[in-house]
Protein backbone atom coordinates (compact mmCIF):
# COMPACT_ATOMS: atom_id res chain seq x y z
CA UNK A 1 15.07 12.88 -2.11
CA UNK A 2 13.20 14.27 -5.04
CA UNK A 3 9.63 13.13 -5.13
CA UNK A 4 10.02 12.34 -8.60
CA UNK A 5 13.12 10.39 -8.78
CA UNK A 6 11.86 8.27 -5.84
CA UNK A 7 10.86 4.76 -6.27
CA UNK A 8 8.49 3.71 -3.79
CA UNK A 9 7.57 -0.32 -3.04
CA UNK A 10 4.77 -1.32 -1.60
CA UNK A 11 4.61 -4.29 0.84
CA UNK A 12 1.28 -5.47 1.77
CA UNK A 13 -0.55 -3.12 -1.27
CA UNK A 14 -3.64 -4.49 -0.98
CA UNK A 15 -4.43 -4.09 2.57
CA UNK A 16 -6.92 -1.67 4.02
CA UNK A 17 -3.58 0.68 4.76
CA UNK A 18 -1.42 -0.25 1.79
CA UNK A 19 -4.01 0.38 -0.91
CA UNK A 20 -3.79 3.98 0.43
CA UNK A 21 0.13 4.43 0.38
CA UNK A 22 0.25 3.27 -3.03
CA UNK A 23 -2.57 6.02 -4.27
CA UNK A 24 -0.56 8.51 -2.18
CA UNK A 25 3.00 7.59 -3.77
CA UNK A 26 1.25 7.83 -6.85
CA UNK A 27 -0.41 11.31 -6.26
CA UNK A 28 3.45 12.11 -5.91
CA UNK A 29 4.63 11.42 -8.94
CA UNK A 30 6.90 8.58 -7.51
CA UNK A 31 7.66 5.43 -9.59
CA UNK A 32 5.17 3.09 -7.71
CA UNK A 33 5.18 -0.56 -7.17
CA UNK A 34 2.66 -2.63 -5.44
CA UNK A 35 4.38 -5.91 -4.40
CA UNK A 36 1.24 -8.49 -4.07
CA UNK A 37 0.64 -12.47 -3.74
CA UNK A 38 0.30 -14.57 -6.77
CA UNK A 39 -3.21 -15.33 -4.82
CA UNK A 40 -4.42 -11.76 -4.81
CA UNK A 41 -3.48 -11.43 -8.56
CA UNK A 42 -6.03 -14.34 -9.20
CA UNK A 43 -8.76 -12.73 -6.49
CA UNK A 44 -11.48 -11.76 -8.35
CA UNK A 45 -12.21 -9.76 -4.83
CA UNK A 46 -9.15 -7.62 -5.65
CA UNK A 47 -8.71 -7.22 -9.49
CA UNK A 48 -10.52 -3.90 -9.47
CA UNK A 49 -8.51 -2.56 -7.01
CA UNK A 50 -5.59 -4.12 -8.87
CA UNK A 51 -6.72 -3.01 -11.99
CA UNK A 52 -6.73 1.12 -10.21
CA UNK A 53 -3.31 0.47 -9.49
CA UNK A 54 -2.05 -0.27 -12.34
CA UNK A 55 -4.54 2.05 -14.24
CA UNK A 56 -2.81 5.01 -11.83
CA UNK A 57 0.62 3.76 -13.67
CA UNK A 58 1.97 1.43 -10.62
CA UNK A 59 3.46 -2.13 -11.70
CA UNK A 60 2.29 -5.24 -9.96
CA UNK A 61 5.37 -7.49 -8.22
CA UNK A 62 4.27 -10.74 -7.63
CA UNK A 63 5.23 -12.49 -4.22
CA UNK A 64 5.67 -13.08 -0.72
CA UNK A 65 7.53 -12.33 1.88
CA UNK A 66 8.34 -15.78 2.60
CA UNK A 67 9.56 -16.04 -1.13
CA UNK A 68 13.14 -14.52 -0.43
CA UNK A 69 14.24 -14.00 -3.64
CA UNK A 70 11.38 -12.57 -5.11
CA UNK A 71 11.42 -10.45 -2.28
CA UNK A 72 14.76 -9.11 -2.95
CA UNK A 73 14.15 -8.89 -6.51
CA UNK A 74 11.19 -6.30 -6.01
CA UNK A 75 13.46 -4.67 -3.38
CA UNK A 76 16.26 -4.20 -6.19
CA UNK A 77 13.65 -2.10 -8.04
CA UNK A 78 12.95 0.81 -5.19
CA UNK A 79 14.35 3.90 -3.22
CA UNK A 80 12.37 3.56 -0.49
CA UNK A 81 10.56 -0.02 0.87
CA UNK A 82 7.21 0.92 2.82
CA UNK A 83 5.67 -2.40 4.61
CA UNK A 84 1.94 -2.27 5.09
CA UNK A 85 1.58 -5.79 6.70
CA UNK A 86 -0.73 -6.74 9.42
CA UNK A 87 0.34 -6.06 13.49
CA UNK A 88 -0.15 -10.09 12.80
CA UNK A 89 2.72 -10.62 11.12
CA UNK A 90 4.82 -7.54 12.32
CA UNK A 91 7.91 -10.57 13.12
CA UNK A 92 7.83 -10.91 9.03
CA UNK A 93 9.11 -7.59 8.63
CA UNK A 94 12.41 -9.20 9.70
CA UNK A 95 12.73 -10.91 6.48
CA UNK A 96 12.05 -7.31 4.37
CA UNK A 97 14.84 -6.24 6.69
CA UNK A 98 17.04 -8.86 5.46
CA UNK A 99 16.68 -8.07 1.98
CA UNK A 100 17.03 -4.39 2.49
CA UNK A 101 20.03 -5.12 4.17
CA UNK A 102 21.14 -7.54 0.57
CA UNK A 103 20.34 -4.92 -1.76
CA UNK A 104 22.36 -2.39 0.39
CA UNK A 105 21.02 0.74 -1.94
CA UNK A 106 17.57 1.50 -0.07
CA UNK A 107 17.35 5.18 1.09
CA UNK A 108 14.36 4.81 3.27
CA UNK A 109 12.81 2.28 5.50
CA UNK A 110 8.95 2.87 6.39
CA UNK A 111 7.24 1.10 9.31
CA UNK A 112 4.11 1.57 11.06
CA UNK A 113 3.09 1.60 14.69
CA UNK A 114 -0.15 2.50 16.41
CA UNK A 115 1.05 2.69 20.23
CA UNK A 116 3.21 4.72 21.55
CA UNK A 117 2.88 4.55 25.01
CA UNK A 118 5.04 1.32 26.33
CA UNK A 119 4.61 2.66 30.39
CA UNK A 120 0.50 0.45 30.09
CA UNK A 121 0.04 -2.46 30.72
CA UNK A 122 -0.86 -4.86 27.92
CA UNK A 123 -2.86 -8.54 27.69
CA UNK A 124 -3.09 -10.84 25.20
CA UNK A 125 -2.82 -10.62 21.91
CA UNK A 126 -2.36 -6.60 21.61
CA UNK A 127 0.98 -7.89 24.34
CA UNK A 128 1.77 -9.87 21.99
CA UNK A 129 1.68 -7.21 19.06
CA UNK A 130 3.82 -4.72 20.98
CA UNK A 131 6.38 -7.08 21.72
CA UNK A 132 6.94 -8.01 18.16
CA UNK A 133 6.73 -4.61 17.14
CA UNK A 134 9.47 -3.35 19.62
CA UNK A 135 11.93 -6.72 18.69
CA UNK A 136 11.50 -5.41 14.59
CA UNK A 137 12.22 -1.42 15.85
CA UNK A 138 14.72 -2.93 17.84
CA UNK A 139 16.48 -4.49 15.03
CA UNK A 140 15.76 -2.11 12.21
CA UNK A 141 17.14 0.42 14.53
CA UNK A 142 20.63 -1.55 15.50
CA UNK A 143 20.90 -2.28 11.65
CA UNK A 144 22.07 0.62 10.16
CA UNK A 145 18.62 0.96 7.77
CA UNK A 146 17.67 4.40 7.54
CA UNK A 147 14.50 4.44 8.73
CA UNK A 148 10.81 6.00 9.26
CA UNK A 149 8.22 4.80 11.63
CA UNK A 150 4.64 6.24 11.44
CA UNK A 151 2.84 6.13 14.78
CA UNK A 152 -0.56 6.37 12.83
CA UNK A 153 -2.90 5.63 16.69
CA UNK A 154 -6.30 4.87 15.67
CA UNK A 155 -7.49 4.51 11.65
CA UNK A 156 -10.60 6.39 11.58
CA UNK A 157 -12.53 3.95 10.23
CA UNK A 158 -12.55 1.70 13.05
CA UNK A 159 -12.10 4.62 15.75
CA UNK A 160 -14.35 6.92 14.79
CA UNK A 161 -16.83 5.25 11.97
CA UNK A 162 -17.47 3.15 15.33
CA UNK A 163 -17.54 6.09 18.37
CA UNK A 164 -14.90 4.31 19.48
CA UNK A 165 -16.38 1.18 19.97
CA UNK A 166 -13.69 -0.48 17.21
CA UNK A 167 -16.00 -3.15 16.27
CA UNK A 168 -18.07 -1.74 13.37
CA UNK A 169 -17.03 0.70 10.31
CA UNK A 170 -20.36 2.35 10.75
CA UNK A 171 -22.01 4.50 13.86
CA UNK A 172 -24.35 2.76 16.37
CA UNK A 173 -27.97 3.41 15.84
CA UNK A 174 -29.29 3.11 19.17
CA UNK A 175 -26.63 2.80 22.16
CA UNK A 176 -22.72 3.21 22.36
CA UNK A 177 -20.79 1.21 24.28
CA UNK A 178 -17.94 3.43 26.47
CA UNK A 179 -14.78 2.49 28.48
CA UNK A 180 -13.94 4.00 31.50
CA UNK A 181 -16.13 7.68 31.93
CA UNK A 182 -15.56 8.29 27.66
CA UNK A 183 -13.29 11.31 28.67
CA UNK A 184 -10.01 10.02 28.06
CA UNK A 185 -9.20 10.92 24.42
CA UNK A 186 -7.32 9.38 21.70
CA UNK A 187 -6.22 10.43 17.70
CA UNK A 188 -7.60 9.38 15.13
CA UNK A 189 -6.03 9.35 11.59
CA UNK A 190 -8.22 8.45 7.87
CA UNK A 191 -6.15 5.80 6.77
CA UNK A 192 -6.03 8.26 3.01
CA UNK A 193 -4.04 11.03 5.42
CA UNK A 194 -2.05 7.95 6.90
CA UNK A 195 -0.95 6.95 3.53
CA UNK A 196 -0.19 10.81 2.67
CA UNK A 197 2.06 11.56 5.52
CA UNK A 198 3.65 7.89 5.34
CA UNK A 199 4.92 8.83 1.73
CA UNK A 200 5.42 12.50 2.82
CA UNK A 201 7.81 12.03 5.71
CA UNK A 202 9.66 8.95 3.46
CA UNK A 203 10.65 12.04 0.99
CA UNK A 204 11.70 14.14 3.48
CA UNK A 205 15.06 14.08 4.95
CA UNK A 206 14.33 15.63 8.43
CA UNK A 207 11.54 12.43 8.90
CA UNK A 208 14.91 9.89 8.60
CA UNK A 209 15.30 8.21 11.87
CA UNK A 210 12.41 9.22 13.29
CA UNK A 211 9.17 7.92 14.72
CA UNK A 212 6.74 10.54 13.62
CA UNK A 213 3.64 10.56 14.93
CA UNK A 214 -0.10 11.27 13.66
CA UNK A 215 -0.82 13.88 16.32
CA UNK A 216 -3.48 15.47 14.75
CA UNK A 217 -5.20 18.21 16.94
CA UNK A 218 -8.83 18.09 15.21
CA UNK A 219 -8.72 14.65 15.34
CA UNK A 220 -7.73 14.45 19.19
CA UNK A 221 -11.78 12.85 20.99
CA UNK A 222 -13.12 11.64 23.97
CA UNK A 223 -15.65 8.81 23.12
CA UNK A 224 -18.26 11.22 24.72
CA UNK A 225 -17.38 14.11 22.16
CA UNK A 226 -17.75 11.94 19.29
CA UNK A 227 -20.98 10.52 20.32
CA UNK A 228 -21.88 14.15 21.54
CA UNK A 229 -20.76 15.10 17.90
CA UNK A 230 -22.50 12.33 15.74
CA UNK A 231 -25.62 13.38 17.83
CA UNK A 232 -25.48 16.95 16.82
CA UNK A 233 -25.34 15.52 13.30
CA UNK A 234 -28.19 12.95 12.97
CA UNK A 235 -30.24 14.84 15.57
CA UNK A 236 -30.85 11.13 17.48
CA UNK A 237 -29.68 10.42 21.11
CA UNK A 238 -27.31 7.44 21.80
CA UNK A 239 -28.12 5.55 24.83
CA UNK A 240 -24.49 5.29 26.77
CA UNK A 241 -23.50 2.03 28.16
CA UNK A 242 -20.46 2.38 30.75
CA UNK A 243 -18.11 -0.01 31.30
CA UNK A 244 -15.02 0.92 33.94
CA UNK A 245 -11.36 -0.13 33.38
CA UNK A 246 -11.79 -2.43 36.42
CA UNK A 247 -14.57 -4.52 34.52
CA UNK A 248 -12.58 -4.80 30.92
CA UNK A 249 -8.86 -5.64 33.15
CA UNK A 250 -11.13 -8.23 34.59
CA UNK A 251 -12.64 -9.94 31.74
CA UNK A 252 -9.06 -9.86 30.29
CA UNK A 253 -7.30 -12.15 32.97
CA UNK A 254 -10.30 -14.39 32.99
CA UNK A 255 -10.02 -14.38 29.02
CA UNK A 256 -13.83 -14.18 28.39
CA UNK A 257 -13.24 -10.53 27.06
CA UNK A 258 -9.57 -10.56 25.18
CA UNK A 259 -10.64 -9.67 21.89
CA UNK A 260 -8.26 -7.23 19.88
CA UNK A 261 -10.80 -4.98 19.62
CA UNK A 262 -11.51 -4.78 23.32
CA UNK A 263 -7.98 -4.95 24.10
CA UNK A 264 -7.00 -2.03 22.19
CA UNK A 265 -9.94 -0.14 23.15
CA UNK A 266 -9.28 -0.34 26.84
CA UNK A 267 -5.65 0.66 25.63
CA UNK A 268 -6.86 3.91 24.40
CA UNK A 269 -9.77 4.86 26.05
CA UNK A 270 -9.64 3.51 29.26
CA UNK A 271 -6.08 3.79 30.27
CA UNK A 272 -5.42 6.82 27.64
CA UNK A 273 -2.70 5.06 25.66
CA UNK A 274 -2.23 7.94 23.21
CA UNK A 275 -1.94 10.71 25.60
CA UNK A 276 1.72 9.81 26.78
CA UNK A 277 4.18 13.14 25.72
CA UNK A 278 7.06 13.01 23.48
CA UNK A 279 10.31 12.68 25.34
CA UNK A 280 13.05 11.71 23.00
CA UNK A 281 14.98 13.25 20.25
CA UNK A 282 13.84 10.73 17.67
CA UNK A 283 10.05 11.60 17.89
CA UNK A 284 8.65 14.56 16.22
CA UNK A 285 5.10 15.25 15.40
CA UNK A 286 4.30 15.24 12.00
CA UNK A 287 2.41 19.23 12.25
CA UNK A 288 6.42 20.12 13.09
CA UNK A 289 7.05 18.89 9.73
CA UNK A 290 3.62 19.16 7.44
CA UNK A 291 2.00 22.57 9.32
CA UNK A 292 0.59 23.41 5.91
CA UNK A 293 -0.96 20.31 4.93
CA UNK A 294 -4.79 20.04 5.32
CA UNK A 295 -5.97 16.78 7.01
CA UNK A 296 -9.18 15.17 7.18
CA UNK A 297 -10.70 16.35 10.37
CA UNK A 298 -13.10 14.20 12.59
CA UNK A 299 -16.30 16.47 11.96
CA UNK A 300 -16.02 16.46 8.42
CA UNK A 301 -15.19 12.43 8.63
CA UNK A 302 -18.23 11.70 10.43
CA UNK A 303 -20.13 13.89 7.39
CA UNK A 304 -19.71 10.76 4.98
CA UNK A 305 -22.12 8.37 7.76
CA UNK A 306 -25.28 10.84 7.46
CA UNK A 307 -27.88 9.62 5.87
C-alpha cells in the first residue's frame, strides 16, 4: 500500500490515542478522516483540536458506532479503518467489524492492545478488559479481515509522567508509591510514537496479520530506574513506599483496592506482565520492522516534567 494512495479512518479521533493517529496519518500524506460524535462537534472542549484536524487537511465524519449506517458510510470512504476506542468499549469494535465486513473493500484492520501476557492472573475490571479484548481478536481473526493489532503496553503519559504509579500525568514531588521490590520492568510507549507505528505498520504489508508489539528497548524500566532517573534530573530524593504483590492481590479480592489503575499496575509491575517472550509466528516486534525509526526514549520523555 502506497502511503499516499491510502485512506486512513479514524475511529475514536478525539481520544487521548486517536488524536495522535490522525496527526500521524496525516504526517503521511494519507487521505485522513476523523470519524467523531455529533456531541464532540458541538464541544467547545474539542473544537480546537477539531479545528487542527481539519486545519492539517483531515475531514470530520459525524457519528457513532451505534449509528450503523453512518458507520458504514464513513467506512465506504477508507483503505484502512484504525479504531481508537476505549478498553471500555473494546465489545463495540464488533459493530466496526460488521461494517468492514459490508463494505468488503477494506485493506487493513487496526486494533490496539496493551497486554500481552494472557499466562497472569487478572481481577476485576482489567479481567474484564482482556476478555473482551480476546472475544473481538477472536472474531476479527476467524473473519477473514486483514488485520493489525498494536500491543502499545504502557502510554507514557500515565507510565512514566507518573513513575509508574498510573494515577497522575505528572511526577510525584515527595514519595513514589512501588509494587512489588520496583525491579520488575515494563515498556513504555509516547502515545505520538504509538500513533506513528500504528499508521506505519497499517502501510506495510509484512505488519498484515500480525500483532506487533511496542518493544521499545530505551523505553524498557523498573519503577526504581525511573525514579532513580527523575532523581538524577531534578536533583530531589523520592521517599519509596513499598507495597508487595501479596498486599495489592489482597485488597483486590476484598475489592477495597480494584481500581484500573491499581489493577493494571500490579499487572505490570508486580507480576511483570510485559516481560512474557514472543512465541508465535504472528507476533513480531515492531524494531524487526522500523530499525531505523527514532523513538521517543524515556530520558528524553521525562526532560519535558523539569522545571
Amino acid at each position: 500500500m502506497s502511503s499516499t494512495g491510502s485512506r486512513v479512518l479514524v475511529i475514536g479521533a478525539t481520544g487521548g490515542l486517536g488524536r495522535h493517529v490522525v496527526q500521524a496519518s496525516l504526517a503521511c500524506n494519507c487521505p485522513t478522516y476523523a470519524y467523531v460524535r455529533p456531541s464532540a462537534v458541538n464541544d467547545p472542549g474539542k473544537a480546537t483540536l477539531l479545528h487542527s484536524f481539519q486545519s492539517a487537511g483531515a475531514i470530520l465524519l459525524q457519528g457513532s458506532l451505534e449509528a450503523h449506517d453512518s458507520l458504514v458510510e464513513a467506512i465506504k470512504q477508507a483503505d484502512i479503518v484504525v479504531s481508537c476506542v476505549d478498553p471500555a468499549n473494546y465489545l463495540s469494535e464488533l459493530k466496526i467489524l460488521t461494517g468492514i465486513q459490508e463494505v468488503g473493500t477494506i485493506k487493513r484492520f487496526v486494533l490496539f492492545d496493551y497486554v500481552a501476557a494472557h499466562s497472569v492472573e487478572f481481577y476485576g475490571a482489567l479481567k474484564s478488559a482482556i476478555e473482551a479484548r480476546d472475544k473481538v481478536m477472536t472474531t476479527v481473526m476467524g473473519s477473514g479481515v486483514p488485520f493489525t493489532c498494536i500491543v502499545m503496553y504502557g502510554f507514557a503519559s500515565y507510565y512514566l509522567a507518573s513513575l509508574g504509579q498510573l494515577d497522575s500525568r505528572a511526577p510525584p514531588t515527595d514519595k513514589v508509591l512501588i509494587a512489588g521490590d520496583g525491579d520488575l520492568k515494563a515498556f513504555m510507549v509516547s502515545e505520538e510514537d504509538i500513533g506513528m507505528y500504528a499508521i506505519k505498520a497499517a502501510l506495510d504489508s509484512r505488519a498484515e496479520n500480525k500483532n506487533v508489539h511496542l518493544k521499545l528497548p530505551k523505553n524498557h524500566l523498573s519503577q526504581n530506574e525511573m525514579v532513580s532517573v527523575w532523581e538524577s534530573k531534578t536533583g530531589k530524593t523520592l521517599e519509596r513506599v513499598y507495597e508487595s504483590e501479596e498486599d495489592m492481590r489482597k485488597s483486590f479480592q476484598d475489592g477495597s483496592g480494584a481500581t484500573f489503575t491499581r489493577l493494571l499496575k500490579h499487572f505490570t509491575f508486580a507480576k511483570g506482565g510485559h516481560n512474557q517472550p514472543l512465541n508465535n509466528s504472528n507476533e513480531v516486534e515492531v524494531l524487526e520492522l522500523f530499525p531505523e525509526v527514532e523513538y521517543i526514549n524515556a530520558d528524553r520523555y521525562l526532560d519535558r516534567f523539569v522545571k
